[in-house]
N, C-alpha and C. Protein backbone atom coordinates (compact mmCIF):
# COMPACT_ATOMS: atom_id res chain seq x y z
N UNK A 1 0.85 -1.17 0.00
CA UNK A 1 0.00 0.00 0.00
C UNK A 1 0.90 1.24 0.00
N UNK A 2 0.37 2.14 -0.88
CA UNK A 2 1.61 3.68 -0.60
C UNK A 2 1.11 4.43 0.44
N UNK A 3 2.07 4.92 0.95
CA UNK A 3 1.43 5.80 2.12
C UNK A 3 1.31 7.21 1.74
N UNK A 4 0.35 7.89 2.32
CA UNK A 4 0.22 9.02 1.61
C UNK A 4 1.10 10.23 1.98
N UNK A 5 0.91 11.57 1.65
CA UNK A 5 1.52 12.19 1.62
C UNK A 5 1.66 13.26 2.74
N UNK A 6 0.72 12.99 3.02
CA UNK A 6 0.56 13.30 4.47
C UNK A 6 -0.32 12.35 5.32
N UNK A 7 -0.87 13.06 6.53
CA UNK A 7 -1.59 12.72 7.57
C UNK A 7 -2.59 12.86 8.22
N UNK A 8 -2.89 13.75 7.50
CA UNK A 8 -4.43 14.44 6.72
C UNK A 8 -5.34 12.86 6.23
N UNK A 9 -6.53 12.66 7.37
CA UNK A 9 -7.33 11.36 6.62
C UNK A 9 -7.95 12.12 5.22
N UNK A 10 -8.14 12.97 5.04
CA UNK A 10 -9.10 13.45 4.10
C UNK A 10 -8.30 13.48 2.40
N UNK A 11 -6.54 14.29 3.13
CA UNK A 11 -5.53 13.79 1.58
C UNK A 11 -5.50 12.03 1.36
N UNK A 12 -5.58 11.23 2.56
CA UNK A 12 -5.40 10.27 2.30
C UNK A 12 -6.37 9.19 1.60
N UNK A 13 -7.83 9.88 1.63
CA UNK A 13 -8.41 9.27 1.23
C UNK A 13 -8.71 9.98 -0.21
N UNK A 14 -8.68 10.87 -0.61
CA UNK A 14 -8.61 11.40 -2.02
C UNK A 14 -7.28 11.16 -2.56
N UNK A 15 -6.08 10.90 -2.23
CA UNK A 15 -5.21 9.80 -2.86
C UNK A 15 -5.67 8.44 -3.56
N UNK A 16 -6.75 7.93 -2.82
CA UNK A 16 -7.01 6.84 -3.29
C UNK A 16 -8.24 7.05 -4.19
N UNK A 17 -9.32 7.56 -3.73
CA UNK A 17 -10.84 7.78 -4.15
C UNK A 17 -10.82 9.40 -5.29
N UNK A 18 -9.61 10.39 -5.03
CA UNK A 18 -9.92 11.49 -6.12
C UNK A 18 -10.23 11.90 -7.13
N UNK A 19 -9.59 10.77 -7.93
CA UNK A 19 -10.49 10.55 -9.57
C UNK A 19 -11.49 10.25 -9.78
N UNK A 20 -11.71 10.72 -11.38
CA UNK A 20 -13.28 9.96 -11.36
C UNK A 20 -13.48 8.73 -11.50
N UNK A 21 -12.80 8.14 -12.29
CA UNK A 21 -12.57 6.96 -13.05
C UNK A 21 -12.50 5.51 -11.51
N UNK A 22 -11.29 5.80 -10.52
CA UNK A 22 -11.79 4.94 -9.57
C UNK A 22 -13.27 5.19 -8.93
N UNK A 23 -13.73 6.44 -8.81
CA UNK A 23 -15.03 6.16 -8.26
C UNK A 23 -16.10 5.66 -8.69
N UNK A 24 -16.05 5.81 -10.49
CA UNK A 24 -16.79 5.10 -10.97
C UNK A 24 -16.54 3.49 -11.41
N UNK A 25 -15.32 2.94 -11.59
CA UNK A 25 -15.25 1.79 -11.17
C UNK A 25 -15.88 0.87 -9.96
N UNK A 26 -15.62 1.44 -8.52
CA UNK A 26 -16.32 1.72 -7.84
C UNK A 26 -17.51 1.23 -7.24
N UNK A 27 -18.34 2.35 -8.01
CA UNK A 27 -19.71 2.14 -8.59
C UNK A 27 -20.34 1.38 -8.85
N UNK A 28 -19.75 0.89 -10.40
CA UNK A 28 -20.12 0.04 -11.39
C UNK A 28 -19.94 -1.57 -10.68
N UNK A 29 -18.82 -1.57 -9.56
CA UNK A 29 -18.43 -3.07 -8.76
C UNK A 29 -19.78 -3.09 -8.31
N UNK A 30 -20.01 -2.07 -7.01
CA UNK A 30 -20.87 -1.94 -6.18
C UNK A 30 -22.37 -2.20 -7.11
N UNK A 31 -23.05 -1.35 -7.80
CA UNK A 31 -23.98 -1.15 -7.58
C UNK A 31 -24.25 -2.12 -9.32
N UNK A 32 -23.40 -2.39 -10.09
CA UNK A 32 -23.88 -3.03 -11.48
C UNK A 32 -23.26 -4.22 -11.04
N UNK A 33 -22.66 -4.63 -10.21
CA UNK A 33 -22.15 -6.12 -9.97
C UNK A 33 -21.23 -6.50 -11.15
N UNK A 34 -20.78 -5.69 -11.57
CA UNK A 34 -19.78 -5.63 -12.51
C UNK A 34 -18.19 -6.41 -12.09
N UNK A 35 -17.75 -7.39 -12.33
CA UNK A 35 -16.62 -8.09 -11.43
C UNK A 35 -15.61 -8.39 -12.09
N UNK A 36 -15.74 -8.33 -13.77
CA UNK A 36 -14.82 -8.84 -14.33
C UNK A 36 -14.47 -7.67 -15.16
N UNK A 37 -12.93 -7.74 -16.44
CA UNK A 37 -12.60 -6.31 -16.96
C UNK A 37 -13.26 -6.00 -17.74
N UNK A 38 -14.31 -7.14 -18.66
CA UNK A 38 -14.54 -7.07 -19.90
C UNK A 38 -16.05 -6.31 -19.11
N UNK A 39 -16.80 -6.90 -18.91
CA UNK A 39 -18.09 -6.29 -18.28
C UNK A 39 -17.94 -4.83 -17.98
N UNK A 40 -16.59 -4.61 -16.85
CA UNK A 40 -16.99 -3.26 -16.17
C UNK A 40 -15.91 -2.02 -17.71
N UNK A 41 -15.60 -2.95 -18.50
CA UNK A 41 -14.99 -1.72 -19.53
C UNK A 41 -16.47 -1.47 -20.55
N UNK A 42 -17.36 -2.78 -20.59
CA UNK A 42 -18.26 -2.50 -21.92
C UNK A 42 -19.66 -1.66 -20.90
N UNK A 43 -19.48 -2.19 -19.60
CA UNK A 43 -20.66 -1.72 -18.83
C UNK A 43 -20.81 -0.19 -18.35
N UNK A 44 -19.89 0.42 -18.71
CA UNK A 44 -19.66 1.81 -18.24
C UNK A 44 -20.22 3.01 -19.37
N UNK A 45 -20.68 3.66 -18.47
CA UNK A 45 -21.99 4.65 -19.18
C UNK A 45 -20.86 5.31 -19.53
N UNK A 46 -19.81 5.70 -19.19
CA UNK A 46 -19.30 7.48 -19.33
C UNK A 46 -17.84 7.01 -20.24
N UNK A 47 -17.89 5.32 -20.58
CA UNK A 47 -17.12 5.31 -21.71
C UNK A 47 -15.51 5.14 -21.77
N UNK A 48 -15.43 4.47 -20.17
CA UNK A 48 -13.56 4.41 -19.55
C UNK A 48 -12.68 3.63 -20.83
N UNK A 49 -11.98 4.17 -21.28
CA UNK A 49 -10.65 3.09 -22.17
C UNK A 49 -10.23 2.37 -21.29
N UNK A 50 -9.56 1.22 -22.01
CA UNK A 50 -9.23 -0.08 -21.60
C UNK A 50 -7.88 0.24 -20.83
N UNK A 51 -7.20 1.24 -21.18
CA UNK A 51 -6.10 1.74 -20.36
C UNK A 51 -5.91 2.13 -19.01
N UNK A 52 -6.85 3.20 -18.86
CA UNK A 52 -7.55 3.82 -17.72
C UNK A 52 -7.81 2.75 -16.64
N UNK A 53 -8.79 1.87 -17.00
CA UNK A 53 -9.46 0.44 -16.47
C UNK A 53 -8.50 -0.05 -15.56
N UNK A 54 -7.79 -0.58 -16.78
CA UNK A 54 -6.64 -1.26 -16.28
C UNK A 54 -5.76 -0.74 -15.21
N UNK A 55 -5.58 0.55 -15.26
CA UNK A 55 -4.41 1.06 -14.39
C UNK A 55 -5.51 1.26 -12.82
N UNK A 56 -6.81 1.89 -12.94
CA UNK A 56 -7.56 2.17 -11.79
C UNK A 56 -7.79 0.93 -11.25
N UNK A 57 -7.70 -0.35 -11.94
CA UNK A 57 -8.09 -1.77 -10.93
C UNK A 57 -6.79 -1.76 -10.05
N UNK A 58 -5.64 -1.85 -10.87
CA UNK A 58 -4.43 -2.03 -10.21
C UNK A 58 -4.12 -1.32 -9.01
N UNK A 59 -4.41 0.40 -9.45
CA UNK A 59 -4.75 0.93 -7.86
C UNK A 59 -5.48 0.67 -6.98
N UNK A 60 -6.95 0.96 -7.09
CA UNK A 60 -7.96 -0.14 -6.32
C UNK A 60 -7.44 -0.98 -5.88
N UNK A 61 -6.72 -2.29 -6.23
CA UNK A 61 -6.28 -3.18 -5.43
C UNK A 61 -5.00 -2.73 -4.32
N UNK A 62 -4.39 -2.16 -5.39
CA UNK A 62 -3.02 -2.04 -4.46
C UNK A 62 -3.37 -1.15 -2.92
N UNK A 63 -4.65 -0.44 -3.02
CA UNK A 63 -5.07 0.82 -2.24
C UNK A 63 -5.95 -0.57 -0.93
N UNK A 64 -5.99 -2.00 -1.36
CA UNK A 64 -6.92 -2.74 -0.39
C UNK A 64 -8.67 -2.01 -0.76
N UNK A 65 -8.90 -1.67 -2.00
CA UNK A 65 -10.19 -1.52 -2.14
C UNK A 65 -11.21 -2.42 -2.66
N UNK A 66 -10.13 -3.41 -3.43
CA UNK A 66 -10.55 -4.41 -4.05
C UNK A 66 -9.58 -5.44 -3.94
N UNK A 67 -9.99 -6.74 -4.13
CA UNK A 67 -9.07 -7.77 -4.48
C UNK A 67 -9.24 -8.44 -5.51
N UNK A 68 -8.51 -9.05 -6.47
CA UNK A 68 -8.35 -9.87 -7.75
C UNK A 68 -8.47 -11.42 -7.71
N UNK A 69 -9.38 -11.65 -7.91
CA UNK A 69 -8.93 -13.15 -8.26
C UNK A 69 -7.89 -13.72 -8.59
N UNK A 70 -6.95 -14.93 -8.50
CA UNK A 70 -5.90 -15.55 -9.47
C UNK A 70 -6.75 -16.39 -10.67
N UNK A 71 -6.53 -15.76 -12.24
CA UNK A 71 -7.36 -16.41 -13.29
C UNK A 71 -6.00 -17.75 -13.69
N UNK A 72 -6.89 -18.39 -13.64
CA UNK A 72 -5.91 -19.71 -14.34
C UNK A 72 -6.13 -19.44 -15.81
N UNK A 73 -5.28 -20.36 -16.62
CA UNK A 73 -5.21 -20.18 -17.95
C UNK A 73 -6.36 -20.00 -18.70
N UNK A 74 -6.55 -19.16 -19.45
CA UNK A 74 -8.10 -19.16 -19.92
C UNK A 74 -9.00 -18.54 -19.44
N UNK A 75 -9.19 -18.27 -17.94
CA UNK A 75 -10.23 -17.82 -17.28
C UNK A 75 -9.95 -16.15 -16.96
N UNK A 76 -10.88 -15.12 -16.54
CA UNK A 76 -11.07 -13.95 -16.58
C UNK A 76 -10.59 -14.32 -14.97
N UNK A 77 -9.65 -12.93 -14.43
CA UNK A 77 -9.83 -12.40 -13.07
C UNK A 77 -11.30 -11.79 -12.39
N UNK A 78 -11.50 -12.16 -11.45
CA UNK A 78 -12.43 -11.55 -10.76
C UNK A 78 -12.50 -10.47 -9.76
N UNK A 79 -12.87 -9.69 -9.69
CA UNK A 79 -12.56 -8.54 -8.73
C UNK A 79 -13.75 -8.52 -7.69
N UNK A 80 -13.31 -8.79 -6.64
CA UNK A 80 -14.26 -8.26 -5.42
C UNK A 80 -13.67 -7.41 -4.19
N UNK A 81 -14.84 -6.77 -4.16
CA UNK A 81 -14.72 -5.85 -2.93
C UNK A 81 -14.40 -6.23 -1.77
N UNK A 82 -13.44 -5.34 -0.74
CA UNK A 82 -12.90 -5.16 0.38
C UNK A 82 -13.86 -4.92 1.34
N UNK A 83 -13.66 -5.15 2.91
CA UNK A 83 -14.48 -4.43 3.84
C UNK A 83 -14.04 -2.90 3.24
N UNK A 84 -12.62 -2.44 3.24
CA UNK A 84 -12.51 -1.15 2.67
C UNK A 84 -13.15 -0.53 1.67
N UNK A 85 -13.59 -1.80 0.48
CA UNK A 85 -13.88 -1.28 -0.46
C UNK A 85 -15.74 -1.25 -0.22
N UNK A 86 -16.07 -2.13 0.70
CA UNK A 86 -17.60 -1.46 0.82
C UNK A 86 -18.14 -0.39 1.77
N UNK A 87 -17.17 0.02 2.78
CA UNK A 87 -16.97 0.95 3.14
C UNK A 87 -17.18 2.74 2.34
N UNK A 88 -16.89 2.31 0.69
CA UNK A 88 -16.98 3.57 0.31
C UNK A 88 -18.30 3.45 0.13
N UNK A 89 -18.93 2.88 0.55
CA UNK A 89 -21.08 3.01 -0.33
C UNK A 89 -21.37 4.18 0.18
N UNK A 90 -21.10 4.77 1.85
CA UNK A 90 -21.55 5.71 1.92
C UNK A 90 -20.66 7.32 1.73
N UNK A 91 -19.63 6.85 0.81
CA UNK A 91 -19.37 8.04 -0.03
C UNK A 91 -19.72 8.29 -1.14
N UNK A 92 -19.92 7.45 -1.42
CA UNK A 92 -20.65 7.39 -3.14
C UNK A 92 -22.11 8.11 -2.89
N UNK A 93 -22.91 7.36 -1.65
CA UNK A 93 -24.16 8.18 -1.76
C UNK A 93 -24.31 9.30 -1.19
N UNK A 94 -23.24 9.36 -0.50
CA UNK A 94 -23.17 11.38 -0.51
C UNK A 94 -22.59 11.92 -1.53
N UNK A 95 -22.17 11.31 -2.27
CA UNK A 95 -21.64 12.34 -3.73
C UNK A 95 -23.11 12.04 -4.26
N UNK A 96 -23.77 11.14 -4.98
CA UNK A 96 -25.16 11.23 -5.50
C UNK A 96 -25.95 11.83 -5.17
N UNK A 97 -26.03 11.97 -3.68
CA UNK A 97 -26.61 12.80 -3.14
C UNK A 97 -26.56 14.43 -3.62
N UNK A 98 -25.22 14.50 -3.35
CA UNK A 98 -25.31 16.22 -3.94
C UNK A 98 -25.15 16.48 -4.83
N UNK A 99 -25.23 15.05 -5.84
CA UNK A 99 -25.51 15.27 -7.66
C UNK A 99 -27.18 15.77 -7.61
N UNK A 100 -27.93 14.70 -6.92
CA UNK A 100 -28.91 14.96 -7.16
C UNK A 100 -30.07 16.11 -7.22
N UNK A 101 -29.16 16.24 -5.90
CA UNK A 101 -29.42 18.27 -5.59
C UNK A 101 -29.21 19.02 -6.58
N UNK A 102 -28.23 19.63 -7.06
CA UNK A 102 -27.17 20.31 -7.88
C UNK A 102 -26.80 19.53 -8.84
N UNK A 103 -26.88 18.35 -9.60
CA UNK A 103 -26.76 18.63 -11.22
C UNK A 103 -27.81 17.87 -12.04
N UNK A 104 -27.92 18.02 -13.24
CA UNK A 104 -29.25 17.37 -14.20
C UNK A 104 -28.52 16.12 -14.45
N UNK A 105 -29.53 14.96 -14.97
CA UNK A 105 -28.96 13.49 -14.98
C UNK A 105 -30.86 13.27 -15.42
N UNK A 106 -30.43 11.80 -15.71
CA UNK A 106 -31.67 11.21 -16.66
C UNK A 106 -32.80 10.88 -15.13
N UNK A 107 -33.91 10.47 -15.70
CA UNK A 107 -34.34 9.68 -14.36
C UNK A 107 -34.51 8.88 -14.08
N UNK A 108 -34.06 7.78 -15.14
CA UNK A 108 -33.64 6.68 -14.47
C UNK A 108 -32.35 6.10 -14.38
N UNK A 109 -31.33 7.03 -14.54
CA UNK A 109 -29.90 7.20 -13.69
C UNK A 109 -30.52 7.78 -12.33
N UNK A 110 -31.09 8.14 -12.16
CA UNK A 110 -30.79 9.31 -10.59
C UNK A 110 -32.03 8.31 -10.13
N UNK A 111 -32.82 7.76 -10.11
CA UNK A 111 -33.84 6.70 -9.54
C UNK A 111 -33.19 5.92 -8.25
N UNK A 112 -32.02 5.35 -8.47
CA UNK A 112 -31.20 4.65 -7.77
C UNK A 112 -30.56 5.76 -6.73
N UNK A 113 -30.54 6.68 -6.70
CA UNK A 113 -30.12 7.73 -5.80
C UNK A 113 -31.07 8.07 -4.79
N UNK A 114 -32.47 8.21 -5.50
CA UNK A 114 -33.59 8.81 -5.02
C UNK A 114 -34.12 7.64 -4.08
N UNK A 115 -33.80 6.53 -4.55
CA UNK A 115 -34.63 5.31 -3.67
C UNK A 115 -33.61 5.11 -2.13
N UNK A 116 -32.22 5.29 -2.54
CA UNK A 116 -31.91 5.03 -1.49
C UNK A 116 -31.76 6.39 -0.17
N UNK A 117 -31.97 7.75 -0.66
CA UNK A 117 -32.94 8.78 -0.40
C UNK A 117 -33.90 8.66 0.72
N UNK A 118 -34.56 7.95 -0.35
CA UNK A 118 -36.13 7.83 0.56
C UNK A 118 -36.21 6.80 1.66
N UNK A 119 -34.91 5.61 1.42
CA UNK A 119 -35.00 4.59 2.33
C UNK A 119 -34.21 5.23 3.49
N UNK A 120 -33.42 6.10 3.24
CA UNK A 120 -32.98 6.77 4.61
C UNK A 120 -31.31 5.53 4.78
N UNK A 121 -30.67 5.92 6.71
CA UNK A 121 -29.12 5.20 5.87
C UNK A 121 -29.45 3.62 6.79
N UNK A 122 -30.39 3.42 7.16
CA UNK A 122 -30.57 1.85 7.41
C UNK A 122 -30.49 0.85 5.77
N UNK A 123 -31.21 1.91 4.98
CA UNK A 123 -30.75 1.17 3.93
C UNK A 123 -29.44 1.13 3.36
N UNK A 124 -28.75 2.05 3.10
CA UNK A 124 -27.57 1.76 3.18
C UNK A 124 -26.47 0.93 3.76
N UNK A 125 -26.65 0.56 5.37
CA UNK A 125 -26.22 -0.44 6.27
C UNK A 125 -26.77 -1.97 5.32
N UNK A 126 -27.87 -1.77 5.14
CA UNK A 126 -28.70 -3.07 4.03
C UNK A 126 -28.03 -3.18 2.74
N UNK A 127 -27.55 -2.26 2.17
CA UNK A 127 -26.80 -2.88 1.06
C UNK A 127 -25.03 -2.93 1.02
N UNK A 128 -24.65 -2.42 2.08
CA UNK A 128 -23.11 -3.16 2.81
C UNK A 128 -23.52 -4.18 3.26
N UNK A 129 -24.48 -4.88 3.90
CA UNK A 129 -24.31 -6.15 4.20
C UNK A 129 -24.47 -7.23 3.05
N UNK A 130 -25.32 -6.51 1.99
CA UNK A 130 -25.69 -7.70 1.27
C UNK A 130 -24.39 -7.48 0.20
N UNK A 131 -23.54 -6.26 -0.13
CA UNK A 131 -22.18 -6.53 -0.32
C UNK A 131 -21.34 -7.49 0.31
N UNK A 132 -21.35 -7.64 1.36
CA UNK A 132 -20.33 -8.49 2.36
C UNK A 132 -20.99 -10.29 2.16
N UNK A 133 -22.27 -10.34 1.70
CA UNK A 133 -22.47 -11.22 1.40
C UNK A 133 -21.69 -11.75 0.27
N UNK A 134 -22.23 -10.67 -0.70
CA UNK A 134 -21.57 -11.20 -2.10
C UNK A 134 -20.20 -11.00 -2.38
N UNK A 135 -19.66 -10.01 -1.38
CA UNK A 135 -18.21 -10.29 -2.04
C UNK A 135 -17.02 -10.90 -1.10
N UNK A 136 -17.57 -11.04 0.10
CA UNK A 136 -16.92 -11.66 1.35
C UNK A 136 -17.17 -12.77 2.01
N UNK A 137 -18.17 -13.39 0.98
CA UNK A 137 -18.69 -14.54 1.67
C UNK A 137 -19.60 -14.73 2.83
N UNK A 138 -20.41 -13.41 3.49
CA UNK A 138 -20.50 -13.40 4.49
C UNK A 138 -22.04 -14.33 4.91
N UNK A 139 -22.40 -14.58 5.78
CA UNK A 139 -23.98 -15.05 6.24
C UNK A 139 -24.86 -13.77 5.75
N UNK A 140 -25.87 -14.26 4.75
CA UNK A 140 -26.86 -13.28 4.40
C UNK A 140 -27.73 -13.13 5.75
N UNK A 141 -28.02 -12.29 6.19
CA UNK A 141 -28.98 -11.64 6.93
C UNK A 141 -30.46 -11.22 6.66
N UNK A 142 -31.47 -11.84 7.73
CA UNK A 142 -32.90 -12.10 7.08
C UNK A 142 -33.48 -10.75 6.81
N UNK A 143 -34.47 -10.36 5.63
CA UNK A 143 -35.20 -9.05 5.34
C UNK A 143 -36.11 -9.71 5.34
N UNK A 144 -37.22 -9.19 5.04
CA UNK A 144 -38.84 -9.15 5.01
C UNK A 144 -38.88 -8.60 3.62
N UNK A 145 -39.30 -8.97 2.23
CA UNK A 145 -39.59 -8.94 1.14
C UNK A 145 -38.51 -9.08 0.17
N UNK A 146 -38.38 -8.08 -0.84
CA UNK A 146 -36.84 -7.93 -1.45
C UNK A 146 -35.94 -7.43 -0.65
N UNK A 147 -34.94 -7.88 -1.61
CA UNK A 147 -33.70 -6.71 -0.89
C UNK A 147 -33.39 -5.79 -1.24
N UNK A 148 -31.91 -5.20 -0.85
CA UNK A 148 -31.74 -4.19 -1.28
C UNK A 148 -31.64 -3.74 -2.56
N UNK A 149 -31.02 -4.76 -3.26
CA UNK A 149 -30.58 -4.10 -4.55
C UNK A 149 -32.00 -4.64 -5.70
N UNK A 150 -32.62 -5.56 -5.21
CA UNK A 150 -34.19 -5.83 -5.61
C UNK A 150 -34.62 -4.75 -5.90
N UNK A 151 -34.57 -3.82 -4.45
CA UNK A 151 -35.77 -3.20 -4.56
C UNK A 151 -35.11 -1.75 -5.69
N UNK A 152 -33.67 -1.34 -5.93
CA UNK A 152 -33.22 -0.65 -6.51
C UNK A 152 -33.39 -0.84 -7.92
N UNK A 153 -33.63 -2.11 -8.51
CA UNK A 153 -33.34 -2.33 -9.83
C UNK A 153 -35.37 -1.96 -9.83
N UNK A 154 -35.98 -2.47 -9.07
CA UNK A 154 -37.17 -2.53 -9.20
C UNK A 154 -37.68 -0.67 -9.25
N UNK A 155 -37.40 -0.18 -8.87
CA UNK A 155 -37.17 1.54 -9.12
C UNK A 155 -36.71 1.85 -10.27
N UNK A 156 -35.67 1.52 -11.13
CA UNK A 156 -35.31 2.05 -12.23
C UNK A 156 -36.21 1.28 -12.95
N UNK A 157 -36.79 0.29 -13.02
CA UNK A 157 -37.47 -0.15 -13.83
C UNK A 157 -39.07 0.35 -14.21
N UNK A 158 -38.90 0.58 -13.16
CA UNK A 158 -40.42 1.44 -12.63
C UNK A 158 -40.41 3.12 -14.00
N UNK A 159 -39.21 3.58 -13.46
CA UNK A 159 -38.81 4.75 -14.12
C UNK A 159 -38.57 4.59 -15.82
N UNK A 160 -37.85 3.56 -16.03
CA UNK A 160 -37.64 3.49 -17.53
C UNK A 160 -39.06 2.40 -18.52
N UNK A 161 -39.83 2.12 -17.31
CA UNK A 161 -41.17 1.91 -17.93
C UNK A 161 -40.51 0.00 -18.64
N UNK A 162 -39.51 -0.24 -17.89
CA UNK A 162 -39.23 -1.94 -18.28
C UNK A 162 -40.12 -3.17 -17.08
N UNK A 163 -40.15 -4.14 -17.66
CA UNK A 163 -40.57 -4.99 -17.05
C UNK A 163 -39.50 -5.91 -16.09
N UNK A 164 -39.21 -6.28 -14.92
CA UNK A 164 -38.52 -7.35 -14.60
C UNK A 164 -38.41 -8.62 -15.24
């Protein structure tokens, strides 16, 4: 891990998180379940080169935000998230957050912002756990209907007028 440049938590964590490109990597882990290179290079709205990709996983990992699979011959690496790396959910939804405020976006990009909004930050605690499920192996924990990310996809769908 590099150490930063100071001692400042706030330089230290925009060392790692300052760009856009890791945050939307990020993102795209977190919230599109995006795990492999080919997915999260073709799955990205805003269009990352394969260069970029490449170099922001390598940080991500090296930063403990993510970890890599070992691909045997033939097979794709897998990338999953850190406790560190699910840790950033609730920076991400304070940056969406004050996208949503302050800048224009489609509505069913910003749907997924708005739902977790309205669910307040228990939901948020609800979709770090069901991260830690999926990328840490952890014991899923019982809800009462859908889950979290159920009920998120079930919102944009709502919005872009698709069917499940």
């Amino acid at each position: 891990m590099v150490e930063p440049r100071s001692g400042c938590p706030i330089n230290a964590a925009v060392e790692v998180l300052g760009d856009r490109w890791s945050l939307l990597v990020l993102r795209d882990v977190i919230f599109g379940d995006r795990r492999y290179f080919r997915a999260l290079l073709t799955g990205s709205v805003e269009g990352i080169a394969s260069n970029i990709l490449a170099d922001r996983l390598v940080r991500l990992v090296e930063a403990g935000l993510l970890t890599r699979g070992t691909a045997l011959r033939g097979q794709r690496a897998r990338y999953s998230l850190t406790e560190a790396g699910i840790r950033t959910l609730p920076i991400l939804y304070a940056l969406g957050d004050w996208g949503l405020d302050w800048r224009p976006g489609s509505a069913e990009l910003r749907s997924r912002q708005q739902v977790m909004r309205d669910e307040g930050p228990a939901f948020i605690e609800e979709l770090m756990d069901e991260l830690r499920v999926r990328h840490l192996g952890a014991p899923p924990k019982p809800h009462d209907g859908p889950g979290p990310f159920e009920r998120l996809e079930a919102a944009a769908c709502r919005i872009s007028g698709r069917t499940e």
